[in-house]
Protein backbone atom coordinates (compact mmCIF):
# COMPACT_ATOMS: atom_id res chain seq x y z
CA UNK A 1 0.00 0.00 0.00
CA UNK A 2 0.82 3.67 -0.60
CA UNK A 3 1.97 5.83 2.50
CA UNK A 4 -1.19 8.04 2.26
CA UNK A 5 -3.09 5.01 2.48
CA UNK A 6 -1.20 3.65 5.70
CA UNK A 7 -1.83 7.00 7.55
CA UNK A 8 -5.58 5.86 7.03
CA UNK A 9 -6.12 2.14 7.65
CA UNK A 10 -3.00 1.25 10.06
CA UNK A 11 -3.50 0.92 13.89
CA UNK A 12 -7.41 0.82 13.89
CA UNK A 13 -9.06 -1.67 16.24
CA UNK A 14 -10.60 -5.18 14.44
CA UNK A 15 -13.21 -4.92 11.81
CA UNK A 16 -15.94 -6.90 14.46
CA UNK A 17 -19.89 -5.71 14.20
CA UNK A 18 -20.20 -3.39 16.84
CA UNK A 19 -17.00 -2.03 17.12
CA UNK A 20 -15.49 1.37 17.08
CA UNK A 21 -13.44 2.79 13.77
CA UNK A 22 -10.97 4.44 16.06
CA UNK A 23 -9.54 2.85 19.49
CA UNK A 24 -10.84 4.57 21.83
CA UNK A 25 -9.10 6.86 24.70
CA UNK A 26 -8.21 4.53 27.63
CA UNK A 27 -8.13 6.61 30.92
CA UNK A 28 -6.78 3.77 33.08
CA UNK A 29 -3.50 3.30 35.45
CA UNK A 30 -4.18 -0.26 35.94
CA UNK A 31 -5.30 -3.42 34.01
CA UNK A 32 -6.59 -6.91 34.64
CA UNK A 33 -3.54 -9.08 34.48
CA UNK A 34 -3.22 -11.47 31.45
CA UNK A 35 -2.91 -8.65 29.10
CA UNK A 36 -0.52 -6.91 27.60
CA UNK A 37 0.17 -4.50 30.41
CA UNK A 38 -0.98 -4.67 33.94
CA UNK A 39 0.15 -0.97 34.97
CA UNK A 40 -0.42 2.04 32.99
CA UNK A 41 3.47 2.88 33.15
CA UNK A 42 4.37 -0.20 30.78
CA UNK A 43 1.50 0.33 27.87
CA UNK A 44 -2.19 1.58 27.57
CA UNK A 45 -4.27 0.79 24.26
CA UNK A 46 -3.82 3.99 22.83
CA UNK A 47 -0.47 3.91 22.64
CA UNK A 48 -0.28 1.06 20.94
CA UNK A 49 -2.60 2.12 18.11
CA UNK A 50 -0.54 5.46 17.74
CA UNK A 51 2.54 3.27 17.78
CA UNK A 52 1.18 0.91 15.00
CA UNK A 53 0.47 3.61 12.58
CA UNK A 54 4.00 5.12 13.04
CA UNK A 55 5.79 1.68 13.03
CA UNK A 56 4.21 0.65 9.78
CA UNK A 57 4.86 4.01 7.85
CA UNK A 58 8.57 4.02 9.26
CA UNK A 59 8.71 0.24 8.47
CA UNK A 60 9.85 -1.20 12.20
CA UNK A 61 8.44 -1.32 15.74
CA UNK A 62 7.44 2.37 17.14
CA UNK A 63 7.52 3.57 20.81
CA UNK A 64 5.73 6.99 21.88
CA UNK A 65 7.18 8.96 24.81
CA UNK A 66 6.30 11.93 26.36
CA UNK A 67 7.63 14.48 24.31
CA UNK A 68 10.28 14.76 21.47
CA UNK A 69 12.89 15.54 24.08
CA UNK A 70 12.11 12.57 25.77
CA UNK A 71 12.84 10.30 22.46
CA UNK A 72 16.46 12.13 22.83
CA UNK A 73 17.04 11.27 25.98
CA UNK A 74 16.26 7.71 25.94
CA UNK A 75 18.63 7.41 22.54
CA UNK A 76 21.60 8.86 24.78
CA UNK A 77 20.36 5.92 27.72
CA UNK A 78 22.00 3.80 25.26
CA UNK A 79 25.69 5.08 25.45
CA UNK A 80 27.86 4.90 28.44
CA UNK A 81 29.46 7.75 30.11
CA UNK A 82 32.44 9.58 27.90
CA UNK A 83 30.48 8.24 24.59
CA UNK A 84 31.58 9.98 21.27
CA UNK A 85 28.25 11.88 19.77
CA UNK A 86 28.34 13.51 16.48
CA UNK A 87 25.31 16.06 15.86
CA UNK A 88 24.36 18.68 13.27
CA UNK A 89 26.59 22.02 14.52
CA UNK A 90 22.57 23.98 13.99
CA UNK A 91 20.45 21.19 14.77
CA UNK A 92 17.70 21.02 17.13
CA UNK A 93 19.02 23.55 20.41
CA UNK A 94 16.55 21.03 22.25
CA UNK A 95 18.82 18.14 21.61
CA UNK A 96 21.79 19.98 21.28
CA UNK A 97 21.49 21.18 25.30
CA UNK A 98 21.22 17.65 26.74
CA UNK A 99 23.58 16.01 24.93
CA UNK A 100 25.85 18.74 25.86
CA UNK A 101 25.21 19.02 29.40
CA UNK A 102 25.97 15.48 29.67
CA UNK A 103 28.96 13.30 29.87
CA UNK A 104 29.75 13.13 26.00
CA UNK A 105 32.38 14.23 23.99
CA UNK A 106 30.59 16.13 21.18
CA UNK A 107 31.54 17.02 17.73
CA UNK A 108 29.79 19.29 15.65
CA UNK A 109 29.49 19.00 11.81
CA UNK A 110 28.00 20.49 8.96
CA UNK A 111 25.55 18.30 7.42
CA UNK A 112 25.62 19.34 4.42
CA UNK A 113 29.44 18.88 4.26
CA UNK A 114 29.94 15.22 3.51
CA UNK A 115 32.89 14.35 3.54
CA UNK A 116 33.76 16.67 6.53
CA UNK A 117 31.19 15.31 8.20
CA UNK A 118 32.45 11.53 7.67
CA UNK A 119 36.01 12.43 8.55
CA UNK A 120 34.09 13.03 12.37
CA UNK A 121 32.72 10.05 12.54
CA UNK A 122 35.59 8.05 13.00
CA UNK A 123 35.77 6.35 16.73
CA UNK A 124 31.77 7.95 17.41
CA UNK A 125 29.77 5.91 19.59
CA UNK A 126 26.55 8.07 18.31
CA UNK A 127 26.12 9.73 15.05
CA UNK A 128 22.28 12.22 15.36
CA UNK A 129 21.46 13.47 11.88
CA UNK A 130 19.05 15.97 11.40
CA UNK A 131 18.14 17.03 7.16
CA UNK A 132 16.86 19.54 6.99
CA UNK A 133 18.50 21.15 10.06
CA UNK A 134 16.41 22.96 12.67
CA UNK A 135 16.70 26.05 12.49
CA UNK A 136 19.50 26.39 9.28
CA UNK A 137 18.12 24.12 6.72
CA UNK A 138 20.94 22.62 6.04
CA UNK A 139 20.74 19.44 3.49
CA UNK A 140 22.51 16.42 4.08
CA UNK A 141 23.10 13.38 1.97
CA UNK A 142 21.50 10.88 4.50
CA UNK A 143 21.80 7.74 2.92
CA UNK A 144 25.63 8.62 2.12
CA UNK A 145 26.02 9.43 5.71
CA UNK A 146 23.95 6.97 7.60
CA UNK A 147 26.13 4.47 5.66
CA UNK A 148 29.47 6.47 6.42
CA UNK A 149 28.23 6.55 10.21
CA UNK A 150 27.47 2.55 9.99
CA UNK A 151 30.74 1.42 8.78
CA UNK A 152 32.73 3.87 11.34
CA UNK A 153 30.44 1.41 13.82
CA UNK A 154 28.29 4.04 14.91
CA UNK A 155 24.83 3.59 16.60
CA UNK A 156 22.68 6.37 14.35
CA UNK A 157 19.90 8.24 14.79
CA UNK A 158 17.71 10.15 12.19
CA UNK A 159 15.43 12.96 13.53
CA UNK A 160 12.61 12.46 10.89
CA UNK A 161 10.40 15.24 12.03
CA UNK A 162 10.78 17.69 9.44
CA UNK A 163 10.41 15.22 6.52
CA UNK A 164 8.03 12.70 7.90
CA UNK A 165 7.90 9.21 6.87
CA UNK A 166 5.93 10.49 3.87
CA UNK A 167 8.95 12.30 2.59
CA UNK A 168 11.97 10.13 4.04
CA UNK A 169 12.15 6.83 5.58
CA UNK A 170 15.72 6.40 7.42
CA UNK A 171 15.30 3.01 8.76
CA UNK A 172 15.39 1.89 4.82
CA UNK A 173 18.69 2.75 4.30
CA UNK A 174 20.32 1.61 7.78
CA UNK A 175 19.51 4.00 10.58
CA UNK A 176 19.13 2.00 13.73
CA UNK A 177 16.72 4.66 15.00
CA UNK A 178 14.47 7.20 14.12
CA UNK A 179 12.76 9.93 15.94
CA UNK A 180 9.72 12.46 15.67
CA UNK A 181 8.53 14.97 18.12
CA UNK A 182 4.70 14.54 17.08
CA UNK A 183 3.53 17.41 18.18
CA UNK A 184 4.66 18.85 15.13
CA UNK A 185 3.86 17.56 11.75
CA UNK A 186 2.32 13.91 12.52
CA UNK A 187 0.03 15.33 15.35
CA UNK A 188 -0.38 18.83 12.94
CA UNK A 189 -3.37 20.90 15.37
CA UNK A 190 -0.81 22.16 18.22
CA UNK A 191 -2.80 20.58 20.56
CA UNK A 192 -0.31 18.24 22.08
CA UNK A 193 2.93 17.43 23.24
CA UNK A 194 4.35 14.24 22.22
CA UNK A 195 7.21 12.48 21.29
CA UNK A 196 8.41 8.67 18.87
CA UNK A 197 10.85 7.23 17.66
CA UNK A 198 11.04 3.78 15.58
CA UNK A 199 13.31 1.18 15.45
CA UNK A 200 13.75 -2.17 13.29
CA UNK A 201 16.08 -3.55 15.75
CA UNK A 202 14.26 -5.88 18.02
CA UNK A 203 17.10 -5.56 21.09
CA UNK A 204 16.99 -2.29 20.61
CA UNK A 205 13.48 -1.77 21.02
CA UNK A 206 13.62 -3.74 23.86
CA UNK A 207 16.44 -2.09 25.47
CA UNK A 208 14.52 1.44 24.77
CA UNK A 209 11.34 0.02 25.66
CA UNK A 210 12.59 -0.38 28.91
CA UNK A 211 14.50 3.12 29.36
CA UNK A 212 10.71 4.40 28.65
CA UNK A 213 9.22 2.16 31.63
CA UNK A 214 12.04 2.83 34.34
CA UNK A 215 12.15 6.93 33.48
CA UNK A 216 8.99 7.50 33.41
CA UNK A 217 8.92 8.89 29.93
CA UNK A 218 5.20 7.70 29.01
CA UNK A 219 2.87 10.07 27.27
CA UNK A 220 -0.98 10.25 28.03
CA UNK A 221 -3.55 8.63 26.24
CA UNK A 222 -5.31 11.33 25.11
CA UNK A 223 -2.08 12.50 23.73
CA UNK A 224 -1.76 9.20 21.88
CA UNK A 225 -5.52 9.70 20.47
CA UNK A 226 -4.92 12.79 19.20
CA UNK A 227 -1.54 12.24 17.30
CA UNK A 228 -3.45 9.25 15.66
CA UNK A 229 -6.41 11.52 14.34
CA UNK A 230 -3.48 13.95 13.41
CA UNK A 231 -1.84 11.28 11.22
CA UNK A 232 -4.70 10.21 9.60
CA UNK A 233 -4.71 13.79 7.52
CA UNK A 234 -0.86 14.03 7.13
CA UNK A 235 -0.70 13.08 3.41
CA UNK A 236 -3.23 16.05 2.39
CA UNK A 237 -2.37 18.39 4.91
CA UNK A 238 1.95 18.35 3.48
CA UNK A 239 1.07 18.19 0.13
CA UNK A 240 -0.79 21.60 0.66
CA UNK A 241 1.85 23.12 2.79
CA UNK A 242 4.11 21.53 0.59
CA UNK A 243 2.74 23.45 -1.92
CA UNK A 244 2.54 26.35 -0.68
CA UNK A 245 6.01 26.81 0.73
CA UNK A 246 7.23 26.17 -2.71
CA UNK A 247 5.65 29.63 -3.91
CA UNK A 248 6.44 31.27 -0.74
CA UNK A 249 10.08 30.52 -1.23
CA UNK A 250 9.86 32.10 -4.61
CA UNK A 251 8.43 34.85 -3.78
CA UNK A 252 10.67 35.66 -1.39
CA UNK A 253 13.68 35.15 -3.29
CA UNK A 254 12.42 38.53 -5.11
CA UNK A 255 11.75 40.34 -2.17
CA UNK A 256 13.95 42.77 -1.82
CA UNK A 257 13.93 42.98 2.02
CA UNK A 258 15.18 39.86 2.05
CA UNK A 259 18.93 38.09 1.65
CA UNK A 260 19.03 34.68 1.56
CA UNK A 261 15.97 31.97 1.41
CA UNK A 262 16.59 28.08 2.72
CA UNK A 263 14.04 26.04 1.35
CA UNK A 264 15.16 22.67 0.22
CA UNK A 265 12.73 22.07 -1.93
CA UNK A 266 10.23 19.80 -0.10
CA UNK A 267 8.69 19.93 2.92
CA UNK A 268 6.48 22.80 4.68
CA UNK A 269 9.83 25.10 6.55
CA UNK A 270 11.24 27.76 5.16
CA UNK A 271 13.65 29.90 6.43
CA UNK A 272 14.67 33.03 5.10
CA UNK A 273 16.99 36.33 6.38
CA UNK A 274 16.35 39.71 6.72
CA UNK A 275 19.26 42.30 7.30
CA UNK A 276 18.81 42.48 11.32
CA UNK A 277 18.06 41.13 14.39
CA UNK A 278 15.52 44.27 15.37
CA UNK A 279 13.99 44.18 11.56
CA UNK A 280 12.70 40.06 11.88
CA UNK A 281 11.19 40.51 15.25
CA UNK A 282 9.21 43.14 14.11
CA UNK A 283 8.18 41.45 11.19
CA UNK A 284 7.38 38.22 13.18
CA UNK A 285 5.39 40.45 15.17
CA UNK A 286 3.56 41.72 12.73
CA UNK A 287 1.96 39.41 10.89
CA UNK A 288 -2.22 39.19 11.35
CA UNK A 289 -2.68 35.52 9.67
CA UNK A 290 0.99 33.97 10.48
CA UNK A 291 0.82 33.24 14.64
CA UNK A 292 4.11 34.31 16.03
CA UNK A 293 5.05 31.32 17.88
CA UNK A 294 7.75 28.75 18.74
CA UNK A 295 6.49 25.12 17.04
CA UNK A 296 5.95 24.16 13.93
CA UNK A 297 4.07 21.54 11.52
CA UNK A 298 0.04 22.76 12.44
CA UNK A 299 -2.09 23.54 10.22
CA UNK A 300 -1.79 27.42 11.13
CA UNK A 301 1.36 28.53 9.85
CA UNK A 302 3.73 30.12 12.52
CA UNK A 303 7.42 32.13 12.44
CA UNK A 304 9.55 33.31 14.70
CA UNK A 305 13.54 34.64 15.11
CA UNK A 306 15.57 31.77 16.34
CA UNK A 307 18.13 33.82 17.46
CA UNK A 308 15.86 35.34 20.00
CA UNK A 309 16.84 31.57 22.06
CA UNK A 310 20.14 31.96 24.28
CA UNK A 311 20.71 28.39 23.14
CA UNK A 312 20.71 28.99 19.72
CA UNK A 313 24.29 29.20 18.35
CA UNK A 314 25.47 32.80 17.16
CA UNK A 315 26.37 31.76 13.99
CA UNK A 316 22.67 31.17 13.05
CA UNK A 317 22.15 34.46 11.31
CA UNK A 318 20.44 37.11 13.89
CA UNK A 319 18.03 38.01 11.00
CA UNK A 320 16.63 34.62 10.24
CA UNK A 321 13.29 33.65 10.52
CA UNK A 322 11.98 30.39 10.45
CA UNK A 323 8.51 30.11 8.65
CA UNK A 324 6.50 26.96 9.21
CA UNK A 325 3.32 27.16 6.50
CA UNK A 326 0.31 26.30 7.15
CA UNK A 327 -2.83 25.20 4.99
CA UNK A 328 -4.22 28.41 4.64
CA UNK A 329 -4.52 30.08 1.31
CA UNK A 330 -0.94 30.84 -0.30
CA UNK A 331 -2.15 34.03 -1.76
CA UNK A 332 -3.19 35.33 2.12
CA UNK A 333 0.03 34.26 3.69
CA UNK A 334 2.11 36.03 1.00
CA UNK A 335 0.08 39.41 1.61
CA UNK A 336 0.71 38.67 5.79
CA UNK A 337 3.94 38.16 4.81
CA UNK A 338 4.91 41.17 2.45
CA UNK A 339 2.91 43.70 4.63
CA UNK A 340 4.80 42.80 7.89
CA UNK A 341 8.10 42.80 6.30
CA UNK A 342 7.04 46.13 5.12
């Protein structure tokens, strides 16, 4: 089956008279034993239908935690204390924060630089690839690099979020894990928190299965509910925002306010720089369709200057603004955006 038609069918309950299209919310800490959990800490039905929708489209075995973060952390509960981790040098500042406040040695690498970024991966424990980079867009040549990573004997990890597995499926070409927060693109309402990641290594999953249970790291399973419903529009909702971010980028490549547009062709971010730091806030904060806000992937369309983060590295550009487009008519969103850059 097509991908659009696994975001509709996968991870529904049994086709039995009488029973529900969608599984239900299950609002329950404990369960009759002889199940698959006893204890709402180790599984709750919800989960598991979010999970099977995610596995499928990611082809392996998918594990939802409470937030994107969360899917981080338990990746670095696999290394050992002094590990070697590799990640994008303007990737996620989320990511980028923990693994640097903890006992790592990190290296930083251009993405988009392949064989620099190979020559670090010698003696890494953990290579984390993100394509496009958040907030940079910065394109990598994953497949070149997840293979690089794998025969330097790295453990690697694919943050999937911006491309979805409509656009990119890591595990296909050797990543041992990859990682979503949903609460972006597969959830798409910014309505939840939510985090998954997807594995077709059985140990692996087991091993991170576990890190889940012992942490604490479980989402709810309303969460979980509404991450499904969000998935089941995914296909229609990126094509449109797709679409849209195409002509966007365009346009703005005229503009003559701005200096430089990142768009990599595919997807629903765009970033793009204007000449300072004072010039995109007031832009952001002008905008009367675009919401001025932090996430990304809804189906409102949302910027924001990334530089106003302390943790965001000062060689992202102070000007830059990261635009995450919406469904909303193109033609509206350009006039939002050319009257609050004016």
């Amino acid at each position: 089956m097509q991908p659009d038609t696994v975001t509709v069918i996968a991870g529904r309950p049994a086709k039995q008279p009488g029973a529900p299209l969608n599984a239900p919310i299950t609002l329950a800490s404990a369960f009759v034993p002889g199940g698959s959990s006893e204890y709402g800490r180790h599984g709750n039905p919800a989960y598991e239908a979010f999970e099977a929708v995610l596995g499928e489209l990611e082809g392996g075995r998918a594990l939802a935690f409470a937030s994107g973060i969360a899917t981080s952390a338990a990746t670095l509960g696999l290394l050992e204390p002094g590990a070697v981790v590799v990640l994008p040098r303007h990737g996620y500042n989320g990511t980028t924060s923990l693994v640097e406040s903890g006992p790592y040695e990190v290296r930083l690498i251009d993405p988009s630089d392949t064989e620099g970024s190979i020559e670090a991966f010698a003696g890494a424990d953990l290579v984390w690839l993100e394509s496009p980079t958040n907030p940079a867009m910065e394109v990598g040549d994953l497949p070149t690099l997840v293979a690089a990573a794998k025969e330097a004997g790295a453990l690697v990890a694919v943050d999937n979020t911006f491309r979805t597995p409509l656009r990119d499926r890591p595990l296909s070409y050797g990543a041992d894990i990859v990682c979503h927060s949903a609460s972006k693109l597969l959830g798409g309402h910014s309505d939840l928190v939510l985090g998954v990641l997807a594995t077709r290594d059985d140990a692996l999953f087991e091993r991170l299965l576990t890190h889940r249970s012992l942490h604490g790291a479980i989402p709810g399973a309303l969460e979980c509910f509404l991450a499904a419903r969000g998935v089941r529009t995914l296909a229609v909702r990126l094509d449109r925002a797709e679409s849209s971010a195409a002509v966007i980028a365009d346009r703005l490549k005229a503009h003559p306010a701005v200096a430089e547009v990142r768009y990599p062709g595919f997807g629903s971010m765009v970033c793009f720089v204007v000449d300072d730091a004072e010039h995109a806030q007031r832009a952001t904060e002008s905008s009367r369709i675009i919401s001025h806000a932090t996430s990304l992937g809804g189906v409102e369309s949302t910027w924001e200057r990334r530089r106003r983060f302390p943790a965001e590295p000062e060689t992202i550009p102070a000007g830059l603004i990261r635009l995450s487009v919406g469904i909303e008519a193109v033609e509206d969103l350009w006039s939002d955006i050319e009257a609050a850059l004016g």
